[in-house]
C-alpha atoms as a PDB file:
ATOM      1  CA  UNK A   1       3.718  36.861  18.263  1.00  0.00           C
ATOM      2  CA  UNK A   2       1.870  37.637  21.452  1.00  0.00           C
ATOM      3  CA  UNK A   3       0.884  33.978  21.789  1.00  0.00           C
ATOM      4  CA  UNK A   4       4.680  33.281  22.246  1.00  0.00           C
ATOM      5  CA  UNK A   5       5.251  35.839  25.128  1.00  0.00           C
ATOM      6  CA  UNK A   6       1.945  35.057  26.482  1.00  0.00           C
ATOM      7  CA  UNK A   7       3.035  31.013  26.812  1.00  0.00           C
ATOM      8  CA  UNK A   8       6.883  32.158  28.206  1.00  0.00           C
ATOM      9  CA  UNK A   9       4.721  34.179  30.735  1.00  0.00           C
ATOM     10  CA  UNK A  10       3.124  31.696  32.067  1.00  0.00           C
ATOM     11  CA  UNK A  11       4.060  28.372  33.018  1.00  0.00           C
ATOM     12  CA  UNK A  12       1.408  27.178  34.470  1.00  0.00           C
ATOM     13  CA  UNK A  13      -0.262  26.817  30.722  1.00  0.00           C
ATOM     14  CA  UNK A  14       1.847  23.751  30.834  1.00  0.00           C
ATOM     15  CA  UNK A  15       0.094  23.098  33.809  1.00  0.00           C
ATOM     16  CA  UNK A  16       2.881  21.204  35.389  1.00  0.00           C
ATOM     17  CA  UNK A  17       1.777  20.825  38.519  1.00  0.00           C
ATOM     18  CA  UNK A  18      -0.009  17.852  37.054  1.00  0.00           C
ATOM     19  CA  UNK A  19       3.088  16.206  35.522  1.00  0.00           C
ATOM     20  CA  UNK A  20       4.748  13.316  37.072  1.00  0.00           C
ATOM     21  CA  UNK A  21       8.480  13.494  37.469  1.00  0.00           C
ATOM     22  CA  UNK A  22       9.337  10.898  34.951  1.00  0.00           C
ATOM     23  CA  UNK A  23       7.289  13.688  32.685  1.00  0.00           C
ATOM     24  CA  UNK A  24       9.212  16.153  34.170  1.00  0.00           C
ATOM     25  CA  UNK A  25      12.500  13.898  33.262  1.00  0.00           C
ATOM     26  CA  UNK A  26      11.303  14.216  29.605  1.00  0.00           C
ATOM     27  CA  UNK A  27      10.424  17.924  29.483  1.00  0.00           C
ATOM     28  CA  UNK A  28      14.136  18.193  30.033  1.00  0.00           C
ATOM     29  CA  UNK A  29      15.309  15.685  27.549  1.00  0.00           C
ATOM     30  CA  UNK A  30      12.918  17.252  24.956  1.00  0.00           C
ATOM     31  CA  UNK A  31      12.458  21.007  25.101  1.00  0.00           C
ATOM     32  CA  UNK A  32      14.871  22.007  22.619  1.00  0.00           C
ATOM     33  CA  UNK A  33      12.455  21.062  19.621  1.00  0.00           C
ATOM     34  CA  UNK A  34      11.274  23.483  18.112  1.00  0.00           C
ATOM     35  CA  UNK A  35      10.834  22.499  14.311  1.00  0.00           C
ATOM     36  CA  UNK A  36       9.875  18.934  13.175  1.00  0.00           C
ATOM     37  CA  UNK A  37      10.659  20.249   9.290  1.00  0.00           C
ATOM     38  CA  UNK A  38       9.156  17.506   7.884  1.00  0.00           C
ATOM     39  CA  UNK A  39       9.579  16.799   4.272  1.00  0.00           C
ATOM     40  CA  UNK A  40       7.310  15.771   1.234  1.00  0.00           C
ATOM     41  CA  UNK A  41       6.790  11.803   1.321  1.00  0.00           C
ATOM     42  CA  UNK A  42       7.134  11.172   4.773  1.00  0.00           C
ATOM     43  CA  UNK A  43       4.764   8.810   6.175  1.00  0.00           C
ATOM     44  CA  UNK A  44       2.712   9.580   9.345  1.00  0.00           C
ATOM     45  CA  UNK A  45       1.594   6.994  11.350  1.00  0.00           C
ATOM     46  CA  UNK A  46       1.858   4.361   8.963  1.00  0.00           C
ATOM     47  CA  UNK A  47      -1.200   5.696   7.048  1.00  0.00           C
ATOM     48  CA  UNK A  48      -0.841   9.554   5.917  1.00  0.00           C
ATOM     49  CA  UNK A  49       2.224  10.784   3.013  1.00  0.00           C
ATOM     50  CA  UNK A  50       3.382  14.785   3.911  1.00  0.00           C
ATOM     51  CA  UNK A  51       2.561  16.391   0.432  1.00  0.00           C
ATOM     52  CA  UNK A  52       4.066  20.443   2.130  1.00  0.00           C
ATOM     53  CA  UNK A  53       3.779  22.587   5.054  1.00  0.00           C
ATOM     54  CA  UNK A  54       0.990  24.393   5.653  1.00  0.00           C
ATOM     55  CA  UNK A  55       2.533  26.746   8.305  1.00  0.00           C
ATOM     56  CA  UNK A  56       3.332  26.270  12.340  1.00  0.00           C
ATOM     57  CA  UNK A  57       2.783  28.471  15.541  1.00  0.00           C
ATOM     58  CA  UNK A  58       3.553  28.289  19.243  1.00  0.00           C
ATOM     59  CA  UNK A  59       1.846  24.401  19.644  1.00  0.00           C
ATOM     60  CA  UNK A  60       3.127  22.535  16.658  1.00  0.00           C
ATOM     61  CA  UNK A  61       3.362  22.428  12.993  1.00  0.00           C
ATOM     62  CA  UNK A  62       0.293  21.794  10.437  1.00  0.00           C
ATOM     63  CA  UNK A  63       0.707  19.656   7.098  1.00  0.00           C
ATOM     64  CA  UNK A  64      -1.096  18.391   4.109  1.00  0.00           C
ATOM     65  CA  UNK A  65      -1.051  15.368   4.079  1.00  0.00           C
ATOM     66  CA  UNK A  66      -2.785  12.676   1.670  1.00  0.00           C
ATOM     67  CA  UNK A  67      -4.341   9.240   2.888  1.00  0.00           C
ATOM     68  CA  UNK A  68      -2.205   6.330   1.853  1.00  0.00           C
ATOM     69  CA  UNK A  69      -5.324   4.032   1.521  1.00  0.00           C
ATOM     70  CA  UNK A  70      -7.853   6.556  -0.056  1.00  0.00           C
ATOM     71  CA  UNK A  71      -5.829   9.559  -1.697  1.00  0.00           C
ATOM     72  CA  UNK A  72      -8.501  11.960   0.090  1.00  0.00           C
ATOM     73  CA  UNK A  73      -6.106  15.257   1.443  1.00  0.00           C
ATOM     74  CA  UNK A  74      -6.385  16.089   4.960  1.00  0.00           C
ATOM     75  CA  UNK A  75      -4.571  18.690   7.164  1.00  0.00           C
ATOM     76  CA  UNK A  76      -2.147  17.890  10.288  1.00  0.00           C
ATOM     77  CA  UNK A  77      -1.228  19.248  13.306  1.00  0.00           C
ATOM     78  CA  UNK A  78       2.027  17.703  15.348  1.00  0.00           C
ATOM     79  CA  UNK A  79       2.167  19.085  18.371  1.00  0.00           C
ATOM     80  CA  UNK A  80       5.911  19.952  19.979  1.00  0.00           C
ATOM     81  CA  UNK A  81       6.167  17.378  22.793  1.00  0.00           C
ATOM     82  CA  UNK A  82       7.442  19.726  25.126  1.00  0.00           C
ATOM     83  CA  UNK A  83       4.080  22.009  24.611  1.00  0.00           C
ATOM     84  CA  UNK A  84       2.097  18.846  24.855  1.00  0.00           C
ATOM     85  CA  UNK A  85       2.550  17.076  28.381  1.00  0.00           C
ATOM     86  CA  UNK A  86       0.296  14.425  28.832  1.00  0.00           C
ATOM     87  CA  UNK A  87      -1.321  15.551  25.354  1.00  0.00           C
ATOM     88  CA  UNK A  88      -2.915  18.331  27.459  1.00  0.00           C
ATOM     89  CA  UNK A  89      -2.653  20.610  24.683  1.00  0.00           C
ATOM     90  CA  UNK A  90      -3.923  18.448  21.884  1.00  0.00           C
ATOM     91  CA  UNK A  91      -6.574  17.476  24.346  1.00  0.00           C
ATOM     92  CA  UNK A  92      -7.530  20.954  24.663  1.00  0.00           C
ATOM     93  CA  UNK A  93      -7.389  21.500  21.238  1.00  0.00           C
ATOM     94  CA  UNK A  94      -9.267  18.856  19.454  1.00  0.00           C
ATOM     95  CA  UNK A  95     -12.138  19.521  21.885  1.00  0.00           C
ATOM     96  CA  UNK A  96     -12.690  23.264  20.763  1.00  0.00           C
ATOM     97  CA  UNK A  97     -12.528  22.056  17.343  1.00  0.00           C
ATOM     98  CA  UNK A  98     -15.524  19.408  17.859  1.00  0.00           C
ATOM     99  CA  UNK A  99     -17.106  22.040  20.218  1.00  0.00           C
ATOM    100  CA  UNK A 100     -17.013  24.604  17.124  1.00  0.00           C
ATOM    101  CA  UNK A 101     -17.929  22.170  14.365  1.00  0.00           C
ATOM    102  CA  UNK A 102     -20.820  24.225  13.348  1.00  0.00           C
ATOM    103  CA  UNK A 103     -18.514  27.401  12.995  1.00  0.00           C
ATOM    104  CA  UNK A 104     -17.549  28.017   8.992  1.00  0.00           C
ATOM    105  CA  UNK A 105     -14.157  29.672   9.603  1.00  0.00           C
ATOM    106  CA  UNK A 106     -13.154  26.614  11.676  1.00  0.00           C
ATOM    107  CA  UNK A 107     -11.798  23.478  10.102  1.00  0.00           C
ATOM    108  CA  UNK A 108     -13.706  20.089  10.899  1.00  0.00           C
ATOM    109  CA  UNK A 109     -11.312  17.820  13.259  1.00  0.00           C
ATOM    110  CA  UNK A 110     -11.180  14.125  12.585  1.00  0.00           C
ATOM    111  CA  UNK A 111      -9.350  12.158  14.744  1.00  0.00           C
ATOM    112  CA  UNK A 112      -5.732  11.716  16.297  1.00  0.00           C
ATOM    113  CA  UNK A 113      -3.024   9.452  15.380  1.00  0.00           C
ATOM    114  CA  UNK A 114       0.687   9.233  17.338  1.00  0.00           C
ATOM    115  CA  UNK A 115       3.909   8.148  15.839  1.00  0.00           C
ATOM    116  CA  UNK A 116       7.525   7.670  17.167  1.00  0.00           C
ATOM    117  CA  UNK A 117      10.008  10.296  16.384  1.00  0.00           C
ATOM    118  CA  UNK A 118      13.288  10.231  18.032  1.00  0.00           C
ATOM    119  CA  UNK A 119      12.372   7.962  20.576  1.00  0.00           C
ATOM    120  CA  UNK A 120       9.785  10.245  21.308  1.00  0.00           C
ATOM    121  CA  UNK A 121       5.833   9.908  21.024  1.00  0.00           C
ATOM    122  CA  UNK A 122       3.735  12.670  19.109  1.00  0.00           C
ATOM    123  CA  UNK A 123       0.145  12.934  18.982  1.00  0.00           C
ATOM    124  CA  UNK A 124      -1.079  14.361  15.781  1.00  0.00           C
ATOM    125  CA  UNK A 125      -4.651  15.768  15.211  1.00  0.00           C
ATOM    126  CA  UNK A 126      -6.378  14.638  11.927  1.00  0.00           C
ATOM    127  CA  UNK A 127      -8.750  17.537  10.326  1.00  0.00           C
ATOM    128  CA  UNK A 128     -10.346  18.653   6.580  1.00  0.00           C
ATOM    129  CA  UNK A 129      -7.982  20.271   4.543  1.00  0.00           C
ATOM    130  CA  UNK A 130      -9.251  23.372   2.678  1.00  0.00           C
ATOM    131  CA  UNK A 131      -8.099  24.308  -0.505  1.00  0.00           C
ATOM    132  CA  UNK A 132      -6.723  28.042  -0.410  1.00  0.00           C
ATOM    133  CA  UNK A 133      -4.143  30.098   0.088  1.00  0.00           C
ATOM    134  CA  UNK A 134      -2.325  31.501   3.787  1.00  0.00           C
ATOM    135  CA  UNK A 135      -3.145  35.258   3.774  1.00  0.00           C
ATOM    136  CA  UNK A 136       0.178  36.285   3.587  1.00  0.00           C
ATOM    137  CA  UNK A 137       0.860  34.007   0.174  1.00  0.00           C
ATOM    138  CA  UNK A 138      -2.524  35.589  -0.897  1.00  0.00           C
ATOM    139  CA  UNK A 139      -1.239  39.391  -0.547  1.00  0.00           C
ATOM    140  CA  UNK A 140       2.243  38.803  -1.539  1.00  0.00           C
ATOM    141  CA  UNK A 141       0.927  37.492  -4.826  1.00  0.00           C
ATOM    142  CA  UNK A 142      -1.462  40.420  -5.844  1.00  0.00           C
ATOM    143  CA  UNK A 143      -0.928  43.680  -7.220  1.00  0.00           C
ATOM    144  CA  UNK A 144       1.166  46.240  -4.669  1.00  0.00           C
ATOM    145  CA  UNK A 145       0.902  43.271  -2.157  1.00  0.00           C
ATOM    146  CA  UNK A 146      -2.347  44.922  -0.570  1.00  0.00           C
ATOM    147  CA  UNK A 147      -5.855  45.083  -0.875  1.00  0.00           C
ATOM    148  CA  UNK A 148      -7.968  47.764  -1.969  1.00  0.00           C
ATOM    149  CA  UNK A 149     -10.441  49.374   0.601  1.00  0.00           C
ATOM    150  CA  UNK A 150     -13.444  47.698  -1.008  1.00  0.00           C
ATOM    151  CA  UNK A 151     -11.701  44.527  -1.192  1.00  0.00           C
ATOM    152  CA  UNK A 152     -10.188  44.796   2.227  1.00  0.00           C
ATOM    153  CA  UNK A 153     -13.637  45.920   3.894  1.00  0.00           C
ATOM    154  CA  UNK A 154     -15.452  42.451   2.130  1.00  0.00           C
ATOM    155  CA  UNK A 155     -11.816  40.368   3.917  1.00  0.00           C
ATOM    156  CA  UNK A 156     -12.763  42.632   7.626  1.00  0.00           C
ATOM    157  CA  UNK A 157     -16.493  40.988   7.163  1.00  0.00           C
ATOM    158  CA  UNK A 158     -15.843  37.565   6.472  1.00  0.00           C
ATOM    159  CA  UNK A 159     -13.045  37.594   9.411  1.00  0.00           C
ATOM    160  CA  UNK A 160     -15.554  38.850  12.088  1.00  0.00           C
ATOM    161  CA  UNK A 161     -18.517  36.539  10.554  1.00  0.00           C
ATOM    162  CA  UNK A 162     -16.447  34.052  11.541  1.00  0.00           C
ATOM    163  CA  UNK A 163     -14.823  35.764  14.678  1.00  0.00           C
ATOM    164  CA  UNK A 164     -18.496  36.139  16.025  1.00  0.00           C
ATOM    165  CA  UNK A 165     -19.807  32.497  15.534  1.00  0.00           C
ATOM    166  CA  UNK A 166     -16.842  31.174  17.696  1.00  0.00           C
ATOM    167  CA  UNK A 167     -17.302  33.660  20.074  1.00  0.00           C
ATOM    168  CA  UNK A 168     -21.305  32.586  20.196  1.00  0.00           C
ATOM    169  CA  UNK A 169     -19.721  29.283  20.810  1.00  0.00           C
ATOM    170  CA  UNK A 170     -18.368  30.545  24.134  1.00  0.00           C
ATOM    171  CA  UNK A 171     -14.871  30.385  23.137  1.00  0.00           C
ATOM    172  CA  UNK A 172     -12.266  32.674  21.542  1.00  0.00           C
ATOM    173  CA  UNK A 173      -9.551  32.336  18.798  1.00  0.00           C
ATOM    174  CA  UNK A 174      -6.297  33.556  20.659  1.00  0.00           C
ATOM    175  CA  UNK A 175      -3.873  34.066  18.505  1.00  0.00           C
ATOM    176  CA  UNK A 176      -5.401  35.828  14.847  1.00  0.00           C
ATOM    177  CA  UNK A 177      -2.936  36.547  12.542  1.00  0.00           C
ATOM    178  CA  UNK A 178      -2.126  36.618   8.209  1.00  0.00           C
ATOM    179  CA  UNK A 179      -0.410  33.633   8.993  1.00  0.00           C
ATOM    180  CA  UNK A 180      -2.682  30.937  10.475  1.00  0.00           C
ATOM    181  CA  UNK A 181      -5.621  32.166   8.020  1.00  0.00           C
ATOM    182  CA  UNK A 182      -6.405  30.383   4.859  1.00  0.00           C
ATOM    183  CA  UNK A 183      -8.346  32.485   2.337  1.00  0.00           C
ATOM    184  CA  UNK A 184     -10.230  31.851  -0.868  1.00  0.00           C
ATOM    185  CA  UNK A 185     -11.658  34.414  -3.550  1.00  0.00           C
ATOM    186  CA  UNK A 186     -15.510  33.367  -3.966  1.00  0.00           C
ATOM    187  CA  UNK A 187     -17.221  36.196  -6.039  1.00  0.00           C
ATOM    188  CA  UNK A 188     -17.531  39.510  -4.321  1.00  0.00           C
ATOM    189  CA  UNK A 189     -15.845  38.250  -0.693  1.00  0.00           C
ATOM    190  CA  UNK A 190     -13.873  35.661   0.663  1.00  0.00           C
ATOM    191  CA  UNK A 191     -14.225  32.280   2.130  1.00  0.00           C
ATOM    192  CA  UNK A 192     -11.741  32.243   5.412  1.00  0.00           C
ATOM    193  CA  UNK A 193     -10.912  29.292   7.181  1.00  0.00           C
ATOM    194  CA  UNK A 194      -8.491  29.247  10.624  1.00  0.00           C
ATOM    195  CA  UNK A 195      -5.619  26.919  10.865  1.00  0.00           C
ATOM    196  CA  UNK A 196      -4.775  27.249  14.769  1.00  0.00           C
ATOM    197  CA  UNK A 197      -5.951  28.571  18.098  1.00  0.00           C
ATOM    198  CA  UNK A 198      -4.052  29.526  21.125  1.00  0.00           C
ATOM    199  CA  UNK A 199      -5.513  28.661  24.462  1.00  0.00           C
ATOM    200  CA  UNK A 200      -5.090  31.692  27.259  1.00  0.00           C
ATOM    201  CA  UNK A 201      -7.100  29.785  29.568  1.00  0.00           C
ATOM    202  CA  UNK A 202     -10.811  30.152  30.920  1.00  0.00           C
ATOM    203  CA  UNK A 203     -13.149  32.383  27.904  1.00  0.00           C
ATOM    204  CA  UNK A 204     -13.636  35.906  28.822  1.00  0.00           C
ATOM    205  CA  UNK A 205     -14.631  39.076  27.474  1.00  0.00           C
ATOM    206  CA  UNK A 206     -10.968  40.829  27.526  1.00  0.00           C
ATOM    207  CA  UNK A 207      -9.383  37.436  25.493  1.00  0.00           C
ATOM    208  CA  UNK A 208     -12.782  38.024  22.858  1.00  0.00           C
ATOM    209  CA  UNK A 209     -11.539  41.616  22.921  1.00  0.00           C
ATOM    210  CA  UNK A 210      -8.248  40.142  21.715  1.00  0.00           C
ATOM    211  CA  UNK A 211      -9.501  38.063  18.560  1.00  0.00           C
ATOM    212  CA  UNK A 212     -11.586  41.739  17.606  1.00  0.00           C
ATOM    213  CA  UNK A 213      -8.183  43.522  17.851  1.00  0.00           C
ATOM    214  CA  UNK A 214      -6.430  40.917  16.153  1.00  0.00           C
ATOM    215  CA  UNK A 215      -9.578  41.067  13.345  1.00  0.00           C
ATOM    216  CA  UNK A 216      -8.581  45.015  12.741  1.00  0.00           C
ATOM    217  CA  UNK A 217      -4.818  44.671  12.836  1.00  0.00           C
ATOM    218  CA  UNK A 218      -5.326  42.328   9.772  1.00  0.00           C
ATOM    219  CA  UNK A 219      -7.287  44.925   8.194  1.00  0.00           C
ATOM    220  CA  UNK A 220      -5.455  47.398   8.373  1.00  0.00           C
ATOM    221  CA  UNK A 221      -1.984  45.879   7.249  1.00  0.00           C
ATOM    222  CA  UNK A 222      -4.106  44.062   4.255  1.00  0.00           C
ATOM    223  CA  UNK A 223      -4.525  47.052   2.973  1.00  0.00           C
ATOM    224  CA  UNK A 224      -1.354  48.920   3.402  1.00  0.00           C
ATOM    225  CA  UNK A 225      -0.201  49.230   6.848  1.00  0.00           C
ATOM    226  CA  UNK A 226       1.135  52.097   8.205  1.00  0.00           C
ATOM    227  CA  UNK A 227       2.027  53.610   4.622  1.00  0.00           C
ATOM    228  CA  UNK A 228      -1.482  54.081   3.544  1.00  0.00           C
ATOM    229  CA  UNK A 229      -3.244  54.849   6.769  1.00  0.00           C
ATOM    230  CA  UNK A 230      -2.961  58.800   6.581  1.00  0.00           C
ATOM    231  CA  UNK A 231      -4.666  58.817   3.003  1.00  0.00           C
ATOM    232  CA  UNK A 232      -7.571  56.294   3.736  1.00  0.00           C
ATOM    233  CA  UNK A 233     -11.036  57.703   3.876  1.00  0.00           C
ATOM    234  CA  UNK A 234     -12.488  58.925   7.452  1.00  0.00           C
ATOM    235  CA  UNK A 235     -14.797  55.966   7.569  1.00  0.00           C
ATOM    236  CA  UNK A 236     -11.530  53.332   7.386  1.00  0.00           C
ATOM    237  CA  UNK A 237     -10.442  55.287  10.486  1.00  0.00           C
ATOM    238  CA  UNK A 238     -13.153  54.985  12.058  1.00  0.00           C
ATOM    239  CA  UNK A 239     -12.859  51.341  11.938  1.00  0.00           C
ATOM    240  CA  UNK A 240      -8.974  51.274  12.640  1.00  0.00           C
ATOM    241  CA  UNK A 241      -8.978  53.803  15.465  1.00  0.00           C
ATOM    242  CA  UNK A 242      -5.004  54.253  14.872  1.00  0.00           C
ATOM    243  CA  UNK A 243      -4.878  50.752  16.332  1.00  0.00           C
ATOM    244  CA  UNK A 244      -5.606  52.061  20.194  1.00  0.00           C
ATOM    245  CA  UNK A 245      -6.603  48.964  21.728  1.00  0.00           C
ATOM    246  CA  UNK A 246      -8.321  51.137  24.012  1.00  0.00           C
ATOM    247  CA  UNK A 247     -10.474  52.547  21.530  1.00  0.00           C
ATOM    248  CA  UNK A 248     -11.091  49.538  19.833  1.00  0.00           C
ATOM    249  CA  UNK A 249     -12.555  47.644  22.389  1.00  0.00           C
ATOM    250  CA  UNK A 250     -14.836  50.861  23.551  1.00  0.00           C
ATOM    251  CA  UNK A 251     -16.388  51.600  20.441  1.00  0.00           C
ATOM    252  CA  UNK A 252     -16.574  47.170  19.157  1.00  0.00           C
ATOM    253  CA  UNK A 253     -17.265  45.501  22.638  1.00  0.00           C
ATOM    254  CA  UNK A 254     -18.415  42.361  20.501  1.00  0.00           C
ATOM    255  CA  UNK A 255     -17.362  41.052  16.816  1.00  0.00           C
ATOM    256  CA  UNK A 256     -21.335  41.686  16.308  1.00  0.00           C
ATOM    257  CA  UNK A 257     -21.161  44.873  16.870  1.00  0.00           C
ATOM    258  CA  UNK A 258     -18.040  45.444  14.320  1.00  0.00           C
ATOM    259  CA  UNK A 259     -20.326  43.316  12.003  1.00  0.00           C
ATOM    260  CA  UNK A 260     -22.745  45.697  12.265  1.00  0.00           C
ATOM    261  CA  UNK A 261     -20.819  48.514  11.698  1.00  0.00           C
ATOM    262  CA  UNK A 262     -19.621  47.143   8.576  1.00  0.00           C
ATOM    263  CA  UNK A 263     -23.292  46.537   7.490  1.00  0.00           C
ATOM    264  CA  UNK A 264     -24.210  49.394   7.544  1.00  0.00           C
ATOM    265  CA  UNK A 265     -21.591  51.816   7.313  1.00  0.00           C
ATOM    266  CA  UNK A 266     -22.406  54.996   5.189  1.00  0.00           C
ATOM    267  CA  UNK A 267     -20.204  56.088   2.740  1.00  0.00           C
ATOM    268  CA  UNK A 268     -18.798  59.702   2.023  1.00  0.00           C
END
């Protein structure tokens, strides 16, 4: 994923000139985890049962879990320790959740919890969980594994809805891929809902340029990748432009104007 070289690029995401040396001392002790692979029926914190994995990226891993007092489902996400110094990360991370409350395709945060695991502390962020299925469950599990152009053009408008608001928001998504996206059939389109971002640092137009690039890659492999693209219809090209990032960005320099496009795209 481009998150992952993106983070091995730079070290100073980590931002380690703010961490002590007894921090540093830990780093070292701990930076070989790279899976919890937690199992159904653990216990969280003393209050939360794992019912499965939801799916993981570059930060940490995300779980359903269920509350032991109230049976009400929520989602997890455990950050690594070694990509959380100081809980800089989760710090980061719950407040662009709260910041994008108001955002539909962004799930509503709760609160955090820690818990000891190997001698080590781990902060976990509490948040709703949605009902649905990961994208790439969702495609595997229909007919030829792809969408069809009208159904794929309804999935390209719900993603950029929701690719827009955050971006309104004055932030950006960072990382958009069929594997962090939770999707739902309702009627005619979908209901999309993100489970992670990936913070590249300060918000600018070139890292919003990303999460419309990211938006169009999903597109186009939803609905058959490569082995399709040479029979799709002008206008799907038009939207795709052969995945040039270059041409992308020129002709959709916002997720409005891609939403636009969609709107009112004439058919052939």
């Amino acid at each position: 994923m481009r998150a992952v070289k993106y983070a091995q690029k730079n070290i100073s995401y980590l931002k380690m000139s703010s961490i002590s040396k007894i921090d540093i001392f830990k780093f070292k002790k701990i930076k070989e985890m790279k899976s919890f692979d937690f199992q159904p029926g653990r216990i969280l914190a003393g209050k939360y049962k794992i019912i499965a994995k939801l799916g993981g990226g570059w930060e940490g891993e995300v779980y359903r879990i269920k509350e032991l007092n109230t049976g009400i489902e929520r989602a997890a996400k455990i950050f690594y320790p070694e990509r959380n110094m100081n809980n800089l990360s989760s710090e980061v991370y719950a407040k662009k959740l709260h910041k994008l409350r108001e955002c539909p395709m962004v799930i509503k945060y709760h609160n955090q919890e820690t818990m000891s695991y190997q001698t080590i502390s781990l902060t976990i962020l509490i948040s709703e969980y949605v009902e649905g299925l990961l994208l790439t469950e969702y495609l595997s599990r229909i007919k030829g594994k792809r969408l069809s152009i009208f159904q794929g053009i309804h999935l390209l408008h719900a993603l950029v809805k929701g690719i827009e608001c955050i971006h309104q928001h004055g932030e950006y998504h960072g990382d958009l891929h069929s594997e962090n996206i939770i999707i739902r059939r309702m009627g005619l389109s979908f209901e999309l809902k993100v489970l992670d971002f990936f913070n590249r640092g300060r918000v600018n137009s070139f890292k919003r340029g990303l999460d419309i690039i990211d938006a169009i890659r999903i597109f186009y492999d939803a609905i058959g990748g490569q082995k399709y693209y040479k029979n799709h219809p002008k206008e799907i090209k038009e939207i795709c432009c052969g995945l040039k990032q270059s041409l992308i960005l020129k002709k959709f320099k916002t997720a409005g104007a891609l939403r636009r496009h969609l709107e009112t795209q004439v058919w052939s």
